[in-house]
N, C-alpha and C. Protein backbone atom coordinates (compact mmCIF):
# COMPACT_ATOMS: atom_id res chain seq x y z
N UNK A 1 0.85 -1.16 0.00
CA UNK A 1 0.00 0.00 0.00
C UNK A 1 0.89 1.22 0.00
N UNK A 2 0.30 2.16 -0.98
CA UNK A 2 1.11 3.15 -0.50
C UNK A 2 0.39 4.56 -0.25
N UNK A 3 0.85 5.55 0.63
CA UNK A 3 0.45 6.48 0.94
C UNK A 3 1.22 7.63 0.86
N UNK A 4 0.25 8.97 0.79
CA UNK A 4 1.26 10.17 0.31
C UNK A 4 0.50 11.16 1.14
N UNK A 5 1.08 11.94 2.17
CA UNK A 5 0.26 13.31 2.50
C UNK A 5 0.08 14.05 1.33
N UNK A 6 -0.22 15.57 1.74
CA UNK A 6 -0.83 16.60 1.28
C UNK A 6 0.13 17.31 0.14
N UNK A 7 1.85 16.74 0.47
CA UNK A 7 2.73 17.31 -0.32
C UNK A 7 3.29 16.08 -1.85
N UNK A 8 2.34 14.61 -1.46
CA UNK A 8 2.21 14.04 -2.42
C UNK A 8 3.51 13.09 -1.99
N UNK A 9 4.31 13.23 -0.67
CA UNK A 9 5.02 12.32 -0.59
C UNK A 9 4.49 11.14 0.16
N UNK A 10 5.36 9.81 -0.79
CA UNK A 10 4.91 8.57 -0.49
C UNK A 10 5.22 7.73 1.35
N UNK A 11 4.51 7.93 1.88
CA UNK A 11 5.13 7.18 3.43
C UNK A 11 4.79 5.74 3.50
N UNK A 12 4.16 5.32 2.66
CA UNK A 12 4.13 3.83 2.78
C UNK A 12 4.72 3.40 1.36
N UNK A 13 5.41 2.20 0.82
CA UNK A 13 5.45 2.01 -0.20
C UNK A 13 5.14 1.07 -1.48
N UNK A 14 4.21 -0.37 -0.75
CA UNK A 14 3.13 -1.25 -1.91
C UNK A 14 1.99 -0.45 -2.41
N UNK A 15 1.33 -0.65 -3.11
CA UNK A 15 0.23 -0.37 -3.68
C UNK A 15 -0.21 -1.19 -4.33
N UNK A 16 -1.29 -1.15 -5.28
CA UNK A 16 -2.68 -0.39 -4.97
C UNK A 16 -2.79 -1.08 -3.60
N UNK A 17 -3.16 -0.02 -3.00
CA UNK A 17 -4.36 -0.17 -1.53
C UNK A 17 -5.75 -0.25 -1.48
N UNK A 18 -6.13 -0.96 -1.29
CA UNK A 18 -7.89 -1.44 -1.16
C UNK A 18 -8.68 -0.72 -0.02
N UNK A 19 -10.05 -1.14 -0.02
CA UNK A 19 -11.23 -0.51 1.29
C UNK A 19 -10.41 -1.66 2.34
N UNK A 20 -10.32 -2.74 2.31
CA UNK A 20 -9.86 -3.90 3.28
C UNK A 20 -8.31 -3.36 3.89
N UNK A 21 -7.33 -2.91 2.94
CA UNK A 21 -6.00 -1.74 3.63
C UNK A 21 -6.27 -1.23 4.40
N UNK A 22 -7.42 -0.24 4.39
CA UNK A 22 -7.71 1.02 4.30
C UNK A 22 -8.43 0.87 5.78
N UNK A 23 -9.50 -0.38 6.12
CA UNK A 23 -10.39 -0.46 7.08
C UNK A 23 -9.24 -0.99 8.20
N UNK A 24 -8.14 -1.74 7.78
CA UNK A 24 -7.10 -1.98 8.91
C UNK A 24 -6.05 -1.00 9.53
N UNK A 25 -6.16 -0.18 8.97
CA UNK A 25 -5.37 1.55 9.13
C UNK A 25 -5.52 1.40 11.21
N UNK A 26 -4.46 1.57 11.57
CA UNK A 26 -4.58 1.83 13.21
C UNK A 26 -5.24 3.27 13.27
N UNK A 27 -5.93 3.46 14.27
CA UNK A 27 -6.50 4.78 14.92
C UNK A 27 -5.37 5.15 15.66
N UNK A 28 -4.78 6.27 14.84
CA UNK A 28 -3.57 6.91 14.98
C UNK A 28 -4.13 8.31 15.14
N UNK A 29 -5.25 8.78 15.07
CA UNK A 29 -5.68 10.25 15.05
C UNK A 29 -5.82 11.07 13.53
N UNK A 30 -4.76 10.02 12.91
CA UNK A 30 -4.79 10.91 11.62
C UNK A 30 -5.98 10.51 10.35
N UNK A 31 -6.42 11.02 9.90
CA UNK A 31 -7.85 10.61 8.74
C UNK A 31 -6.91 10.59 7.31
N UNK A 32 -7.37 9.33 6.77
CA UNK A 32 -6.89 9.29 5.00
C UNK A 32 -8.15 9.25 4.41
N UNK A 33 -7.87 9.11 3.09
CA UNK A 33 -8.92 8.61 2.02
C UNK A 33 -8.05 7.87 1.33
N UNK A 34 -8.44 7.13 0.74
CA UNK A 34 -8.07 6.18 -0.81
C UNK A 34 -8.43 7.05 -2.00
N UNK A 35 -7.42 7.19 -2.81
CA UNK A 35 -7.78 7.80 -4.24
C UNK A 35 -7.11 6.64 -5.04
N UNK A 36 -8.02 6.36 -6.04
CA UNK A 36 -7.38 5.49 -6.72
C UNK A 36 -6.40 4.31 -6.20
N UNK A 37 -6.28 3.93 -5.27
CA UNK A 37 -5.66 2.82 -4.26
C UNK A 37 -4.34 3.78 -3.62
N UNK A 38 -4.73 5.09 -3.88
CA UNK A 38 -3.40 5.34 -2.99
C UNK A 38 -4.05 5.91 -1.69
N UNK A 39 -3.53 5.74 -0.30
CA UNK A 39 -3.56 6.11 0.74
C UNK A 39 -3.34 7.84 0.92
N UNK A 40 -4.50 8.58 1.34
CA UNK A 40 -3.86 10.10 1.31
C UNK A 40 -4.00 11.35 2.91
N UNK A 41 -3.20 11.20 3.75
CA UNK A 41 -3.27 11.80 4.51
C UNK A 41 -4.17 12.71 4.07
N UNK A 42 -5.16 13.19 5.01
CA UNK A 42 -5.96 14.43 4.73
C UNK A 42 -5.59 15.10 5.68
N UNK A 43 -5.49 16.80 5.23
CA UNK A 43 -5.52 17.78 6.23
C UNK A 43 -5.72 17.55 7.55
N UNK A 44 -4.82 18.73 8.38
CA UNK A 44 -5.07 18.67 9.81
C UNK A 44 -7.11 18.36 10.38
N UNK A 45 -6.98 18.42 11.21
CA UNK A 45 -8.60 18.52 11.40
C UNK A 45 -9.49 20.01 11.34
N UNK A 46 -10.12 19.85 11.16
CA UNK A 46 -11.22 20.70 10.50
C UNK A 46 -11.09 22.26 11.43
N UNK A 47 -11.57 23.71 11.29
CA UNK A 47 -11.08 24.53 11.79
C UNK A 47 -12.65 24.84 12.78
N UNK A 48 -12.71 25.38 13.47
CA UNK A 48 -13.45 25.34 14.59
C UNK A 48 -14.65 26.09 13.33
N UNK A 49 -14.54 26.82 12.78
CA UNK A 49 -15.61 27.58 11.54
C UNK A 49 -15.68 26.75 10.64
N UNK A 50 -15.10 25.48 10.32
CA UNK A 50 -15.21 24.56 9.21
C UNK A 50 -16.40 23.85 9.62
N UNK A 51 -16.46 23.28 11.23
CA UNK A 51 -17.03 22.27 11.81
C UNK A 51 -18.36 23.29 12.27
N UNK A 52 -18.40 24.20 12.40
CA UNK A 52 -19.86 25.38 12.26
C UNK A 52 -20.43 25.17 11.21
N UNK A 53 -19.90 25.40 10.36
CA UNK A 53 -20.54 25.76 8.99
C UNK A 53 -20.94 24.14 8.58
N UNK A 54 -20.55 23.02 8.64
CA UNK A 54 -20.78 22.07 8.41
C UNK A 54 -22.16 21.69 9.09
N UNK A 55 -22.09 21.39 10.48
CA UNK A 55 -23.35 21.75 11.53
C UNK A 55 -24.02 22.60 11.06
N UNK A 56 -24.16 23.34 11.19
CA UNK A 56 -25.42 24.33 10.16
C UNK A 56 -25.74 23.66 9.25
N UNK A 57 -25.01 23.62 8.41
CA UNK A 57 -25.55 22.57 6.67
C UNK A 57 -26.56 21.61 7.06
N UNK A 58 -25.72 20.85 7.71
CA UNK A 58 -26.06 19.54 8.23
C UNK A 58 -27.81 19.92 8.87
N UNK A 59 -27.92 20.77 9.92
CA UNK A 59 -29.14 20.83 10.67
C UNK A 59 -29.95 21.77 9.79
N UNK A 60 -29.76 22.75 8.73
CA UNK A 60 -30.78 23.17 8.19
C UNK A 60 -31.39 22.30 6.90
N UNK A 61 -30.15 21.05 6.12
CA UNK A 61 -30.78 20.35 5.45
C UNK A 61 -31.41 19.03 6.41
N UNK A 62 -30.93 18.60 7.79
CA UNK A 62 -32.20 17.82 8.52
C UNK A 62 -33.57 18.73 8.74
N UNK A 63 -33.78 19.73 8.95
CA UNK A 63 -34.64 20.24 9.05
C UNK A 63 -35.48 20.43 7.57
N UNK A 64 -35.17 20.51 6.81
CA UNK A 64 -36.04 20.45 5.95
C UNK A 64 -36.22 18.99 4.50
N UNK A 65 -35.21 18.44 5.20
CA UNK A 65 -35.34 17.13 4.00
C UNK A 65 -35.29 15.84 4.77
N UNK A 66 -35.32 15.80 6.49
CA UNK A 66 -34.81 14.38 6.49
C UNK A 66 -35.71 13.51 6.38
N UNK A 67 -36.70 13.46 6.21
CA UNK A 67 -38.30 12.84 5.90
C UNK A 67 -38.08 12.46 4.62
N UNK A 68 -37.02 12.47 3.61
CA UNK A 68 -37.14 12.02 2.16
C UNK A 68 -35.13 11.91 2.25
N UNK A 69 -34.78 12.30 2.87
CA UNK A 69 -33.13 12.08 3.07
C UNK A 69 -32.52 11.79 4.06
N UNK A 70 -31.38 10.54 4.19
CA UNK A 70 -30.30 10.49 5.08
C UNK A 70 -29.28 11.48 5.10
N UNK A 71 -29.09 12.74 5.97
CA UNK A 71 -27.66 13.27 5.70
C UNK A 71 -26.72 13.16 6.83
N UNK A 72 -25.66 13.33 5.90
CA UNK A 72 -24.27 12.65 7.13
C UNK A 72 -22.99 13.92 6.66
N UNK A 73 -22.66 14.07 8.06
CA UNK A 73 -21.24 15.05 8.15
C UNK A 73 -20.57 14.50 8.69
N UNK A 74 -19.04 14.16 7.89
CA UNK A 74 -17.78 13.96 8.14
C UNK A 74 -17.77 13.76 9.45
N UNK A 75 -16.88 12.74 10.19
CA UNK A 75 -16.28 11.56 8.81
C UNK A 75 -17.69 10.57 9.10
N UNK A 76 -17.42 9.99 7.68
CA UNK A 76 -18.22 8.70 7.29
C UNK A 76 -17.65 8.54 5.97
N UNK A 77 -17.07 7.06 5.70
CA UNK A 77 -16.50 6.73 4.46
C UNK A 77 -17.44 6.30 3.61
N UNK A 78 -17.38 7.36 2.40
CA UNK A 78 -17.84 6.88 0.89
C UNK A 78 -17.11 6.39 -0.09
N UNK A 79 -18.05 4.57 0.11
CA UNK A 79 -17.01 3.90 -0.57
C UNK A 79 -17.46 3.43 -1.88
N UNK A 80 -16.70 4.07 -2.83
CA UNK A 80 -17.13 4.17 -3.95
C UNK A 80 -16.85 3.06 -4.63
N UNK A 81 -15.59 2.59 -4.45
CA UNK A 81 -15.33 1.55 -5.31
C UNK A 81 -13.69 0.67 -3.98
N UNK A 82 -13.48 -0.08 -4.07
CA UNK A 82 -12.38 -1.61 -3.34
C UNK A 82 -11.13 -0.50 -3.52
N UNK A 83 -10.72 0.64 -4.44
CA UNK A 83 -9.95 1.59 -4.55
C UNK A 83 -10.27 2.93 -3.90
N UNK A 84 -11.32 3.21 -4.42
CA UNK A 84 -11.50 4.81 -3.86
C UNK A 84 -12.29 5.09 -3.13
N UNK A 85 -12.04 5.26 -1.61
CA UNK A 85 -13.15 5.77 -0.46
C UNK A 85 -12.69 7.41 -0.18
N UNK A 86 -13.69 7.88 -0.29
CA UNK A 86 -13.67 9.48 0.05
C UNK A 86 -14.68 9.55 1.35
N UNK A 87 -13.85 10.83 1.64
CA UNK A 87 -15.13 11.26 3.55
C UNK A 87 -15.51 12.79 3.35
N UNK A 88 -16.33 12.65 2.76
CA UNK A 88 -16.95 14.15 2.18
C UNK A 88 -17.23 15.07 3.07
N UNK A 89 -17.39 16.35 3.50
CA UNK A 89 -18.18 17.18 4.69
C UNK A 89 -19.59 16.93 4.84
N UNK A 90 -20.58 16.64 4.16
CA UNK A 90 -21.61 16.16 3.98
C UNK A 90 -22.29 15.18 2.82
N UNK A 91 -23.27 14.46 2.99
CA UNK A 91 -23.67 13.16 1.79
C UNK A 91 -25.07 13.56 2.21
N UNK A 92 -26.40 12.91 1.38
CA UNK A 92 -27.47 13.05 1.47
C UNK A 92 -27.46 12.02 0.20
N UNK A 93 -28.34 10.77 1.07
CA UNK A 93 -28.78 9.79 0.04
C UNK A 93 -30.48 9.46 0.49
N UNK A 94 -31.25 9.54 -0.69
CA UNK A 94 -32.27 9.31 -0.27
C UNK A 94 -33.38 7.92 0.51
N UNK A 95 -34.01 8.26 0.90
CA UNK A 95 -34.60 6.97 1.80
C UNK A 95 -34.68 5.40 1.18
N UNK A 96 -35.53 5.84 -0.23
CA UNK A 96 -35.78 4.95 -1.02
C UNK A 96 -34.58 4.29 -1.34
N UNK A 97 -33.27 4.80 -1.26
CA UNK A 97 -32.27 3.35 -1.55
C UNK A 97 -31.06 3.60 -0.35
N UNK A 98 -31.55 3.50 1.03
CA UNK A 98 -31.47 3.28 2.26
C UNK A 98 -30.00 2.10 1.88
N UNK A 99 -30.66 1.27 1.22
CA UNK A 99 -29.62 -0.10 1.40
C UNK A 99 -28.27 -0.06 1.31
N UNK A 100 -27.59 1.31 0.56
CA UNK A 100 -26.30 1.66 0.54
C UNK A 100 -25.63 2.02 1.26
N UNK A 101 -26.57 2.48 2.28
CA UNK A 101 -26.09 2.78 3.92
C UNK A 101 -25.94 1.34 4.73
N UNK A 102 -24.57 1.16 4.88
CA UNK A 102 -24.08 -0.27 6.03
C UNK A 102 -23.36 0.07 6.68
N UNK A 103 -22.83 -1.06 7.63
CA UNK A 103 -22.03 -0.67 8.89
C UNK A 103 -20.57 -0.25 8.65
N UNK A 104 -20.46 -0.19 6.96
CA UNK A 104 -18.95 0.01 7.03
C UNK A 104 -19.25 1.59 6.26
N UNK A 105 -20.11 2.12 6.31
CA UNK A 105 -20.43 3.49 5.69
C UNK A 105 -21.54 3.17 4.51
N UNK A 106 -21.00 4.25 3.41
CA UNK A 106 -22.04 4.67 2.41
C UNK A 106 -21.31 3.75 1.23
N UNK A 107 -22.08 2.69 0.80
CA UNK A 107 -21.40 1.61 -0.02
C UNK A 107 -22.47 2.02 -1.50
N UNK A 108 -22.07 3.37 -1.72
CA UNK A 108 -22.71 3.47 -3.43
C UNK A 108 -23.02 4.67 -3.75
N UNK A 109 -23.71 5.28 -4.59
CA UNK A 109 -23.69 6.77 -4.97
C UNK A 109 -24.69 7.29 -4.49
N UNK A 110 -24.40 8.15 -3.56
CA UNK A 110 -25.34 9.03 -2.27
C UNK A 110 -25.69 10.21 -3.94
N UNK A 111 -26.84 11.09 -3.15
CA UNK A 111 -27.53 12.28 -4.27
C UNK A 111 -26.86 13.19 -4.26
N UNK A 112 -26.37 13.23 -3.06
CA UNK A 112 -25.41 14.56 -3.00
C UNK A 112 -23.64 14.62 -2.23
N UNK A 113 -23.02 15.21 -2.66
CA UNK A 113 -22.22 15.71 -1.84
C UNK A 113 -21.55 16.76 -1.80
N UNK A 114 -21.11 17.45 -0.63
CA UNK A 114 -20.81 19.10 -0.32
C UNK A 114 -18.98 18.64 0.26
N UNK A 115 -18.58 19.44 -0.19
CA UNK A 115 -17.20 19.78 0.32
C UNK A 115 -16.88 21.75 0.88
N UNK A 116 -16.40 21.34 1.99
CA UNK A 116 -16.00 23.22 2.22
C UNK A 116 -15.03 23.23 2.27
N UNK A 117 -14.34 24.43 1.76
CA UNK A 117 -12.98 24.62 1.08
C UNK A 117 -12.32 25.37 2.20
N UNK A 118 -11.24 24.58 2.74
CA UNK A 118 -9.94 25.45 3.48
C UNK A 118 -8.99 25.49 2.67
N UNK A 119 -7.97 26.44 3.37
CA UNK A 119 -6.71 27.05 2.58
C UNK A 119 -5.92 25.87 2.06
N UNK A 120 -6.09 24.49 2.89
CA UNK A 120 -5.66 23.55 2.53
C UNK A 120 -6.25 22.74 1.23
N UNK A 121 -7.31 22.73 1.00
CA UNK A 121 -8.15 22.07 0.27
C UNK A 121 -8.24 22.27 -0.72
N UNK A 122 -8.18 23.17 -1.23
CA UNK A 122 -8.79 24.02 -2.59
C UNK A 122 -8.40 23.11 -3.71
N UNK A 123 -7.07 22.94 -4.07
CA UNK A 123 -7.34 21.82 -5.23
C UNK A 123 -7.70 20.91 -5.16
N UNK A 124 -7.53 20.39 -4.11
CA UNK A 124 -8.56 18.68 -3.93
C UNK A 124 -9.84 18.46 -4.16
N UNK A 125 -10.64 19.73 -3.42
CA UNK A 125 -11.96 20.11 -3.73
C UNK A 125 -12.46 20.52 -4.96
N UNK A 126 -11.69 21.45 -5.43
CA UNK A 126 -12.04 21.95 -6.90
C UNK A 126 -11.45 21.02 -8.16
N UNK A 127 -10.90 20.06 -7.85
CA UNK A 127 -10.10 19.49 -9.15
C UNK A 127 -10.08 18.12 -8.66
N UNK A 128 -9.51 17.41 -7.99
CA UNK A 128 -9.35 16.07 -7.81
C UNK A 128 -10.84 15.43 -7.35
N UNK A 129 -11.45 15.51 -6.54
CA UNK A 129 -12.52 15.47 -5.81
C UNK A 129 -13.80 15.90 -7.32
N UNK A 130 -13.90 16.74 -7.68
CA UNK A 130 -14.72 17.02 -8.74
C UNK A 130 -14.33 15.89 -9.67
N UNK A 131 -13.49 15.43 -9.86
CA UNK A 131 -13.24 14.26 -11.04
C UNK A 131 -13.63 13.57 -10.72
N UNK A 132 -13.52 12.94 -9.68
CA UNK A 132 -13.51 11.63 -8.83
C UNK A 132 -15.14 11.65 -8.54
N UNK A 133 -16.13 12.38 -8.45
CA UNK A 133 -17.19 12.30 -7.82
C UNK A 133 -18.14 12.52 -9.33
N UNK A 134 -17.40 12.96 -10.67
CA UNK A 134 -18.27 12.79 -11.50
C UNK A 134 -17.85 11.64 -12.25
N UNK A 135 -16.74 10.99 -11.71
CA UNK A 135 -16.15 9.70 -12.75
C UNK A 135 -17.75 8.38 -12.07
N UNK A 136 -17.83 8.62 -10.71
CA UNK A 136 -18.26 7.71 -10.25
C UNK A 136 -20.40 8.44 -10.53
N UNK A 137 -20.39 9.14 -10.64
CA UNK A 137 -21.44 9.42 -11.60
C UNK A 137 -22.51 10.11 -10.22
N UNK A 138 -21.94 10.89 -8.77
CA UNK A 138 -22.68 11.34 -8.04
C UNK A 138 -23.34 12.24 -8.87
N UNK A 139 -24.57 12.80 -8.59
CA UNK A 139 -25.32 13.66 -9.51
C UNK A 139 -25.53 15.02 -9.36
N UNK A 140 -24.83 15.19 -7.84
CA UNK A 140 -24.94 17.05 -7.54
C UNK A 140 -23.84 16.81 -6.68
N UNK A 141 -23.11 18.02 -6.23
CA UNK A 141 -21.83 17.93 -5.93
C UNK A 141 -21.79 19.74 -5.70
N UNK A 142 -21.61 19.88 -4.50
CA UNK A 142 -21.34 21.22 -3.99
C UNK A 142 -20.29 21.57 -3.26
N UNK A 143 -19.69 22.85 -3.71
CA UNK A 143 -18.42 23.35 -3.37
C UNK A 143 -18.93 24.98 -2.11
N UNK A 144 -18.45 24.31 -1.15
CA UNK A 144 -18.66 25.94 -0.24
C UNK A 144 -17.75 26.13 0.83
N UNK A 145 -17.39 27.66 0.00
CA UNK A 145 -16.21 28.35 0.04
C UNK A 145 -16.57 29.54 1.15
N UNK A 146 -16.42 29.18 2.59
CA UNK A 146 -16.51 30.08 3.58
C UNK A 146 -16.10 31.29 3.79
N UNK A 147 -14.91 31.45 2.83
CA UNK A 147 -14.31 33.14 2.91
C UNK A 147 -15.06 34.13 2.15
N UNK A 148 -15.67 33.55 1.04
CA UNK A 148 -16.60 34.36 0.23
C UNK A 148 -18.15 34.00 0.48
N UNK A 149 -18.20 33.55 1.47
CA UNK A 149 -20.03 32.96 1.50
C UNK A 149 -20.87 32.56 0.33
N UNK A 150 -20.58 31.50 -0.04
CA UNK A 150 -20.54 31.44 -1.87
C UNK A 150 -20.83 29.45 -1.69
N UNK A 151 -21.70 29.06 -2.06
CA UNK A 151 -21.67 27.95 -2.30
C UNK A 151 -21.77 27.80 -3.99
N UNK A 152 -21.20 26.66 -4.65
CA UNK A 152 -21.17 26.08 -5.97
C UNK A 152 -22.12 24.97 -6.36
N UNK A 153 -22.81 24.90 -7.27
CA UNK A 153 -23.63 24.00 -7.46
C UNK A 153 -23.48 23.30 -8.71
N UNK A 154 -22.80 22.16 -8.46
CA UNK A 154 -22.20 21.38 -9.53
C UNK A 154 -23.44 20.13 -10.37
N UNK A 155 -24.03 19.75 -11.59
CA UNK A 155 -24.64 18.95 -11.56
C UNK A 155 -24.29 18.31 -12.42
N UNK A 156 -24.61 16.92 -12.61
CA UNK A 156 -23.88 15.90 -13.18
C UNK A 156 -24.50 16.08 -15.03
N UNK A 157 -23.84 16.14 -16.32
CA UNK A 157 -24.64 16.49 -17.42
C UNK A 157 -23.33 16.02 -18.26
N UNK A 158 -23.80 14.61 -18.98
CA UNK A 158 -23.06 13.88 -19.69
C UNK A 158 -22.24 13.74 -19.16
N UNK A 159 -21.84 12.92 -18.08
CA UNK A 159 -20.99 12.46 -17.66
C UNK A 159 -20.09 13.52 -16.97
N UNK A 160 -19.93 14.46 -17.25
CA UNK A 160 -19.29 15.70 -16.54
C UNK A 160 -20.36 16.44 -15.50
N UNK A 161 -19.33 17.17 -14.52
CA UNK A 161 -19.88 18.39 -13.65
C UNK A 161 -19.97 19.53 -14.61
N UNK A 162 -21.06 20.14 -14.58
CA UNK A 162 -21.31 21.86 -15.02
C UNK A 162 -21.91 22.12 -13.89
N UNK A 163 -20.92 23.54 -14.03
CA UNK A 163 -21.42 24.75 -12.98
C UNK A 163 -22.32 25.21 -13.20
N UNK A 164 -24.22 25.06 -12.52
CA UNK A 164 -25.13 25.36 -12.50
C UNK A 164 -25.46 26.51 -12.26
N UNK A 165 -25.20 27.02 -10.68
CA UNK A 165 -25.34 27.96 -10.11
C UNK A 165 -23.94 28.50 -8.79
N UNK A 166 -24.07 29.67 -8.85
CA UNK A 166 -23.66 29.90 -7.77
C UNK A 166 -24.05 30.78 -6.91
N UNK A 167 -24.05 30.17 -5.50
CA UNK A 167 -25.53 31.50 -4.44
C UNK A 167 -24.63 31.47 -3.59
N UNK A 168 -25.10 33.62 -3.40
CA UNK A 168 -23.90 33.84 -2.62
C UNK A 168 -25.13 33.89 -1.07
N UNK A 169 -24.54 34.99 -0.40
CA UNK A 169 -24.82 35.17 0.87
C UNK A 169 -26.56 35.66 0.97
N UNK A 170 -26.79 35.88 0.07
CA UNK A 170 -28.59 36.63 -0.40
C UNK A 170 -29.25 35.36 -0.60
N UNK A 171 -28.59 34.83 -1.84
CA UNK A 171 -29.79 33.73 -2.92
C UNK A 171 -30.07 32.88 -1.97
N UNK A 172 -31.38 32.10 -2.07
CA UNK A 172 -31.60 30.89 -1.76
C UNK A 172 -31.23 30.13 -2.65
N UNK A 173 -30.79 29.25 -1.47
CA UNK A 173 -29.97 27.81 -2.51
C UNK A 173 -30.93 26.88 -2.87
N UNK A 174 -31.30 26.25 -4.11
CA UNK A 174 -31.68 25.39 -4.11
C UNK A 174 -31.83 24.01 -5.19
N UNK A 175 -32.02 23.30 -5.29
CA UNK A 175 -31.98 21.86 -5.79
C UNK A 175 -32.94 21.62 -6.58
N UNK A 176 -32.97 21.39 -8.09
CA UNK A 176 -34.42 20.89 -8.94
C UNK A 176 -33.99 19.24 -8.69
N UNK A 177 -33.08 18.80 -8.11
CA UNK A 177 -32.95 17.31 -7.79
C UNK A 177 -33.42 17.28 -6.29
N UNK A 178 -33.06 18.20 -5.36
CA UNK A 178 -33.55 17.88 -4.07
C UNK A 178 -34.32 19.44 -3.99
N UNK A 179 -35.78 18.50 -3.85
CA UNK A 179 -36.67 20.10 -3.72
C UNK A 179 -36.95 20.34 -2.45
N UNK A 180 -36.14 19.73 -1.44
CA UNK A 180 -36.62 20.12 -0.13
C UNK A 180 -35.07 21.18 0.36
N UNK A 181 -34.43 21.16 -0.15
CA UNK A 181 -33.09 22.56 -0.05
C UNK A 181 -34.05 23.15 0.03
N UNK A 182 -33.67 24.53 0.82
CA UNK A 182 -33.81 25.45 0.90
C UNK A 182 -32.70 26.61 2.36
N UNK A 183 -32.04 27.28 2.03
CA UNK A 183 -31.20 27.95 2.80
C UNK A 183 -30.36 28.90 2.21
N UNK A 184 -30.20 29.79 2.93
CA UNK A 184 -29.22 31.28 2.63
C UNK A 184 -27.80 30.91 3.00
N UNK A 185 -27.13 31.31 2.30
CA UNK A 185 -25.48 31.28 2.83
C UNK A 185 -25.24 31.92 4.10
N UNK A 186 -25.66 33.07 3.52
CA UNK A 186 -25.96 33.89 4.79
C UNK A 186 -26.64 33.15 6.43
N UNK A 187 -27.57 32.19 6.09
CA UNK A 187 -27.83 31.74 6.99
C UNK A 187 -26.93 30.52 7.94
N UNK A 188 -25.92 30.11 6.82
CA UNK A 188 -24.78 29.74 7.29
C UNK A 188 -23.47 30.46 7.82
N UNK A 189 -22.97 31.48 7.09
CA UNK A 189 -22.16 32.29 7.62
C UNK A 189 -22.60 32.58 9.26
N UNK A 190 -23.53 33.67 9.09
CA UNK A 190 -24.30 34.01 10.21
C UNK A 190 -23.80 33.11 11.88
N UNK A 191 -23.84 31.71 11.59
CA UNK A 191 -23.74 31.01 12.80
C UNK A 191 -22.21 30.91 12.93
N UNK A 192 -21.21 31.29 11.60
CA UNK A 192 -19.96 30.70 12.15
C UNK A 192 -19.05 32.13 12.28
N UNK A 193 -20.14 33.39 12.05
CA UNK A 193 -19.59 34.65 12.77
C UNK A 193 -18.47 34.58 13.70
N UNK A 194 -17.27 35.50 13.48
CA UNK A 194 -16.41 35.60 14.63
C UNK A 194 -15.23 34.46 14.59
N UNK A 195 -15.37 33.30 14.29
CA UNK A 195 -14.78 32.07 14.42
C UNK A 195 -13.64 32.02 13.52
N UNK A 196 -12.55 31.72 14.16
CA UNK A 196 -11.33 31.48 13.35
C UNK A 196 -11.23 30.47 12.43
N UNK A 197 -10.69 30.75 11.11
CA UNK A 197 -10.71 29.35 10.26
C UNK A 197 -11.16 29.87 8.89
């Protein structure tokens, strides 16, 4: 198996690495993902305004969708494929195919997923992560970028992501795939006021 932090260097050195590698990993404190069978340190842990803004997401889309949606905030492994498990900031898979939800996580393509962008993140989120989540054919895919109060609304169209929309701190956000969205950026910012990160 092999593995590479954030600067792409290798600290382990077999590969490909599998979900079965990957599920034997010691609880060392530190969080990976699998890309393509490689092992990838992820960023330090989340910034005290990362883990706000996530919570918010999280409780204004339970509040208005969980009656037709499961949603889940980080960590929880989405395991896409025996190679590539990703741990998104949030997933939302709907009730009706419940069955992809097991004890080892989200075993198939959830409706949605949101990533929020730290200083660390940005290409992973905007470029690696966007590939990876339209190779495997998720169908909406959102990017939100806390310094600008700006969420991205990516939707799946021939096989690629196009940039649908983007709502800043005013617009209501919302979903012609999930019609129970509804929320202001603003109404996210708002709670992670003040907070470093």
């Amino acid at each position: 198996m092999k593995a590479r932090d954030d600067k792409q260097k290798p600290i382990i050195k077999e590969q490909p690495a599998t979900y079965d590698d990957y599920a034997r990993l010691p609880d060392d404190g530190k969080r990976y993902e699998l890309a393509d069978g490689v092992l990838e340190l992820m960023t330090p842990a989340p910034t005290p305004k990362h883990q706000v803004i996530s919570n918010q997401i999280q409780n204004l889309l339970t509040n208005s969708c969980q009656t037709e949606y499961v949603i889940f905030a980080s960590p929880i492994d989405l395991i896409l494929s025996q190679t590539e498990v990703r741990q998104p900031d949030l997933v939302m898979v709907h009730r009706s195919r419940i069955e992809i939800i097991t004890r080892r996580g989200i075993e198939g393509i959830p409706d949605l997923v949101a990533e929020i962008l730290s200083p660390h993140s940005v290409k992973r989120d905007k470029q690696s992560k966007l590939k990876v989540y339209a190779t495997y054919q998720i169908p909406e895919y959102w990017i939100i970028d806390p310094a600008h109060e700006s969420l991205e609304q990516y939707v799946l169209k021939d096989g690629k992501y196009e940039l649908l929309e983007v709502f800043d701190r005013e617009e209501t956000v919302r979903s012609e795939r999930l019609p129970c969205v509804s929320f202001t950026m603003g109404q996210v910012a708002d709670a992670a006021a003040g907070l470093p990160g």
